[in-house]
Protein backbone atom coordinates (compact mmCIF):
# COMPACT_ATOMS: atom_id res chain seq x y z
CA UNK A 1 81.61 130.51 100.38
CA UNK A 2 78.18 131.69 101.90
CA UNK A 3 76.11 128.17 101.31
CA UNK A 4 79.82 126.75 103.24
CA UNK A 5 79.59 128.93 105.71
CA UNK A 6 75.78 128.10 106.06
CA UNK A 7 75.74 124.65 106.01
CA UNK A 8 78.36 124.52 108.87
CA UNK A 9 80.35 122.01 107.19
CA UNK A 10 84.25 121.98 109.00
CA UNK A 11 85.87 119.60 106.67
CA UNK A 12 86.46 122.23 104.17
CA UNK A 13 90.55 122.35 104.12
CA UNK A 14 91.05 125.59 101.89
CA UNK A 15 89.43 127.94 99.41
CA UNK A 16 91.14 127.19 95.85
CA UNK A 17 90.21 130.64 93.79
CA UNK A 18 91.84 129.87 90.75
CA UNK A 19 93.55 127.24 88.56
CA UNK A 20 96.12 127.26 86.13
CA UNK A 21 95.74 130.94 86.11
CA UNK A 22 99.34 131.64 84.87
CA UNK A 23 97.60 130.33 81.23
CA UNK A 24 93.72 130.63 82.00
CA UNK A 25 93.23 133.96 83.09
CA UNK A 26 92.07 136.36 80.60
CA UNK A 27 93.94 139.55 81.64
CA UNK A 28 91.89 141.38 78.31
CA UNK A 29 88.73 140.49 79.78
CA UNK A 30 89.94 141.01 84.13
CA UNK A 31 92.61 142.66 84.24
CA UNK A 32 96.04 141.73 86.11
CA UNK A 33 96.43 138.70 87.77
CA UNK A 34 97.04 139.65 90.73
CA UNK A 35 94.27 142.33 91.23
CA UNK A 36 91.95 139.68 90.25
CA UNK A 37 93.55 137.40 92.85
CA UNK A 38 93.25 140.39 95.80
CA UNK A 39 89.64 141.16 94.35
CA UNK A 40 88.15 137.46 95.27
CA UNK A 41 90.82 136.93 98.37
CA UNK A 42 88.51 139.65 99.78
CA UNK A 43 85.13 138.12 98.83
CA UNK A 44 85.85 135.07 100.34
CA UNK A 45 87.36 137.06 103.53
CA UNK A 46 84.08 139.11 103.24
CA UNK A 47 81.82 136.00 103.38
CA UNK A 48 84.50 133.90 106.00
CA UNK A 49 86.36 135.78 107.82
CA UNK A 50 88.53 132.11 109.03
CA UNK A 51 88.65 130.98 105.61
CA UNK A 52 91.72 129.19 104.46
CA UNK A 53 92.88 130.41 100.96
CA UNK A 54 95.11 128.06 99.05
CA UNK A 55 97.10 129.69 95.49
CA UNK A 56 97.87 130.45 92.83
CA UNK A 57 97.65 127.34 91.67
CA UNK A 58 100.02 127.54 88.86
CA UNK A 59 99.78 125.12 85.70
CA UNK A 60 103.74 124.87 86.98
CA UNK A 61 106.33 126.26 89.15
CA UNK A 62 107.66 129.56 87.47
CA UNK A 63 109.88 131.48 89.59
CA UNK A 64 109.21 134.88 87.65
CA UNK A 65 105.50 134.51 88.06
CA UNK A 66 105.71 133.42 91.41
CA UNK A 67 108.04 136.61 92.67
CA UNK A 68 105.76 138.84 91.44
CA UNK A 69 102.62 137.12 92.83
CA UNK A 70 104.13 136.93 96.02
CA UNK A 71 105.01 140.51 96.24
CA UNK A 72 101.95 141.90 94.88
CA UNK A 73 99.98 139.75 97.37
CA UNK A 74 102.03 141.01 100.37
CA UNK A 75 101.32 144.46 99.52
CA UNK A 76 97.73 144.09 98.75
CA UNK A 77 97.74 141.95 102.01
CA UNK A 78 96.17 139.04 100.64
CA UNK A 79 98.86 136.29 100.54
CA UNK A 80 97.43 132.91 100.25
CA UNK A 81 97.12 130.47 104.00
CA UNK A 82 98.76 127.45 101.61
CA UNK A 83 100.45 128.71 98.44
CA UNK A 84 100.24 125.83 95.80
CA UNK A 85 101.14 125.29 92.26
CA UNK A 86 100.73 122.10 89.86
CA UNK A 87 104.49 119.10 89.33
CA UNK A 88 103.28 117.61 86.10
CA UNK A 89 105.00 116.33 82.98
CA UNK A 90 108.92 116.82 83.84
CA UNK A 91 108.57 118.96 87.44
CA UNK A 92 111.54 119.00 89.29
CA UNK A 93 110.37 119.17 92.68
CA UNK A 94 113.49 119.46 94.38
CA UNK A 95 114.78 122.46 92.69
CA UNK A 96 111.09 123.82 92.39
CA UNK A 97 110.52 123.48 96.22
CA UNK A 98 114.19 124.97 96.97
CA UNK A 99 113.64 128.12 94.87
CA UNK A 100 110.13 128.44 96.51
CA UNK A 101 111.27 128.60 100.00
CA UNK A 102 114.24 131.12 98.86
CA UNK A 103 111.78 133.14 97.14
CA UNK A 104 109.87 133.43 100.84
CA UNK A 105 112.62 134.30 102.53
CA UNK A 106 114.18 137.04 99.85
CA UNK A 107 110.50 138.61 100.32
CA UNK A 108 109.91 138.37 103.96
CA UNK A 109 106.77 135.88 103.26
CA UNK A 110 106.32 132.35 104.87
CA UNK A 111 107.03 129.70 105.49
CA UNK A 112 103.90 129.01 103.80
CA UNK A 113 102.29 125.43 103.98
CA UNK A 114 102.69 123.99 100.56
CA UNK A 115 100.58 122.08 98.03
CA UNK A 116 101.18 120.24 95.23
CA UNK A 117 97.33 120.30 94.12
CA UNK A 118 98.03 118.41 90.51
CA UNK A 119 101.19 116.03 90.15
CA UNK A 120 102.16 113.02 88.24
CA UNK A 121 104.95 110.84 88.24
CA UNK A 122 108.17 110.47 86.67
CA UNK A 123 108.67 112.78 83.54
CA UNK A 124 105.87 111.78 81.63
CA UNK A 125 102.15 112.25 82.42
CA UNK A 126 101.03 109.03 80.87
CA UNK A 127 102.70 107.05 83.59
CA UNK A 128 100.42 109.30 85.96
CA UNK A 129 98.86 107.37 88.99
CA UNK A 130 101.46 104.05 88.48
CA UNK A 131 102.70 103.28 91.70
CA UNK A 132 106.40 103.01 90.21
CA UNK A 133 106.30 106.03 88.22
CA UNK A 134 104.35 107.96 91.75
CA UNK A 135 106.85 106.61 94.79
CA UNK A 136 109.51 108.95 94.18
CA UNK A 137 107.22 111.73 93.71
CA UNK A 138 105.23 110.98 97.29
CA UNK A 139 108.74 110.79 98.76
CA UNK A 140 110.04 113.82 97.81
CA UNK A 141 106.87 115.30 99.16
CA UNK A 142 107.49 113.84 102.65
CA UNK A 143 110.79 114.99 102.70
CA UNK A 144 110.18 118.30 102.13
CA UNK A 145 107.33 118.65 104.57
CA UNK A 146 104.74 119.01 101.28
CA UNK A 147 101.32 119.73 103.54
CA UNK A 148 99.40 117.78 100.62
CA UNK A 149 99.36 116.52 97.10
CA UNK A 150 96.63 115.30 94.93
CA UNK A 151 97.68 112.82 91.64
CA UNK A 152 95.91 114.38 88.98
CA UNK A 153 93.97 111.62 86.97
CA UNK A 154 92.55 113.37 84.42
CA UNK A 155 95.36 112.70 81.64
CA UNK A 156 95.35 109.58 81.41
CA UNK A 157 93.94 108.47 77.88
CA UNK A 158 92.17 105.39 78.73
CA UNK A 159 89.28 105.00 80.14
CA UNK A 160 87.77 104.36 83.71
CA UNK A 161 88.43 106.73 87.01
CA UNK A 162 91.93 105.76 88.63
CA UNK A 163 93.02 103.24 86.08
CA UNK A 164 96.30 103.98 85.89
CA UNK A 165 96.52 103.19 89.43
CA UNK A 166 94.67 100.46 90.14
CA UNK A 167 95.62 98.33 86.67
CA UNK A 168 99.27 97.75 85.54
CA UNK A 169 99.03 98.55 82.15
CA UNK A 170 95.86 101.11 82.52
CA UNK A 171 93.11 98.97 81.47
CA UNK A 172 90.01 99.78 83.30
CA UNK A 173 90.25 98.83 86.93
């Protein structure tokens, strides 16, 4: 956040602290969650005081989780500027994106801006990046006002950087 800060850049959109921590973080090792979450909200707040946080980043939308992020985050006062979590592999973003916005409003939080920071099409992430198996996914994210989305390209088993999008069958592009 300091060499940011330093180097004056303004394109910088949003701090991500964490992802996938509802399976990566090693509450042995840190601790809760969410005190962990509070703990670096206020480093980067230290170091930025304008910064844009963007979280939890969730490996997937689970309403439990989510609740009790949200209201630990309120209390500690550091709830996130974009709250985001991961539509991969069988995401229903319609339901997902209908509980998160009843979730805000049961806990007094929000409208937060929302993003989808890993997705892939359809219900299956080896189709992930096909135009086909992506257009319904990029349309339900315009409909509901999704402030951004990234395709996650990472899964995709064959070789070369955006394959799956750029090749039918993902050969290498």
């Amino acid at each position: 956040v300091k060499a940011v800060v330093a180097s004056g850049d303004t394109n910088i959109s949003a701090f991500e602290l964490w992802n996938e921590p509802d399976w990566t973080w090693n509450t042995a090792a840190a601790g809760s969650f969410d005190a962990g979450w509070a703990r670096t909200f206020s480093e980067v707040r230290a170091d930025d005081p304008g910064a844009v946080i963007q979280g939890p980043s969730t490996s997937t939308f689970n309403a439990s989780w989510m609740t009790t992020f949200l209201a630990d985050a309120k209390a500690s006062g550091t709830l996130p500027n974009i709250i985001s979590w991961h539509e991969l592999s069988g995401g229903n973003l319609s339901a997902n994106f209908q509980n998160y916005r009843a979730l805000e409003q049961q806990l007094g939080v929000g409208p937060l801006p929302i993003s989808i920071n890993e997705y892939s099409g359809k219900d299956d992430l080896t189709v992930e990046g096909q135009p086909g198996a992506s257009a319904p996914m990029i349309a339900k994210f315009e409909r509901f006002k999704v402030d951004s989305a990234c395709i996650s390209y990472w899964d995709v088993s064959h070789p070369g950087r955006l394959g799956s999008l750029l090749a039918t069958d993902s050969a290498k592009n």
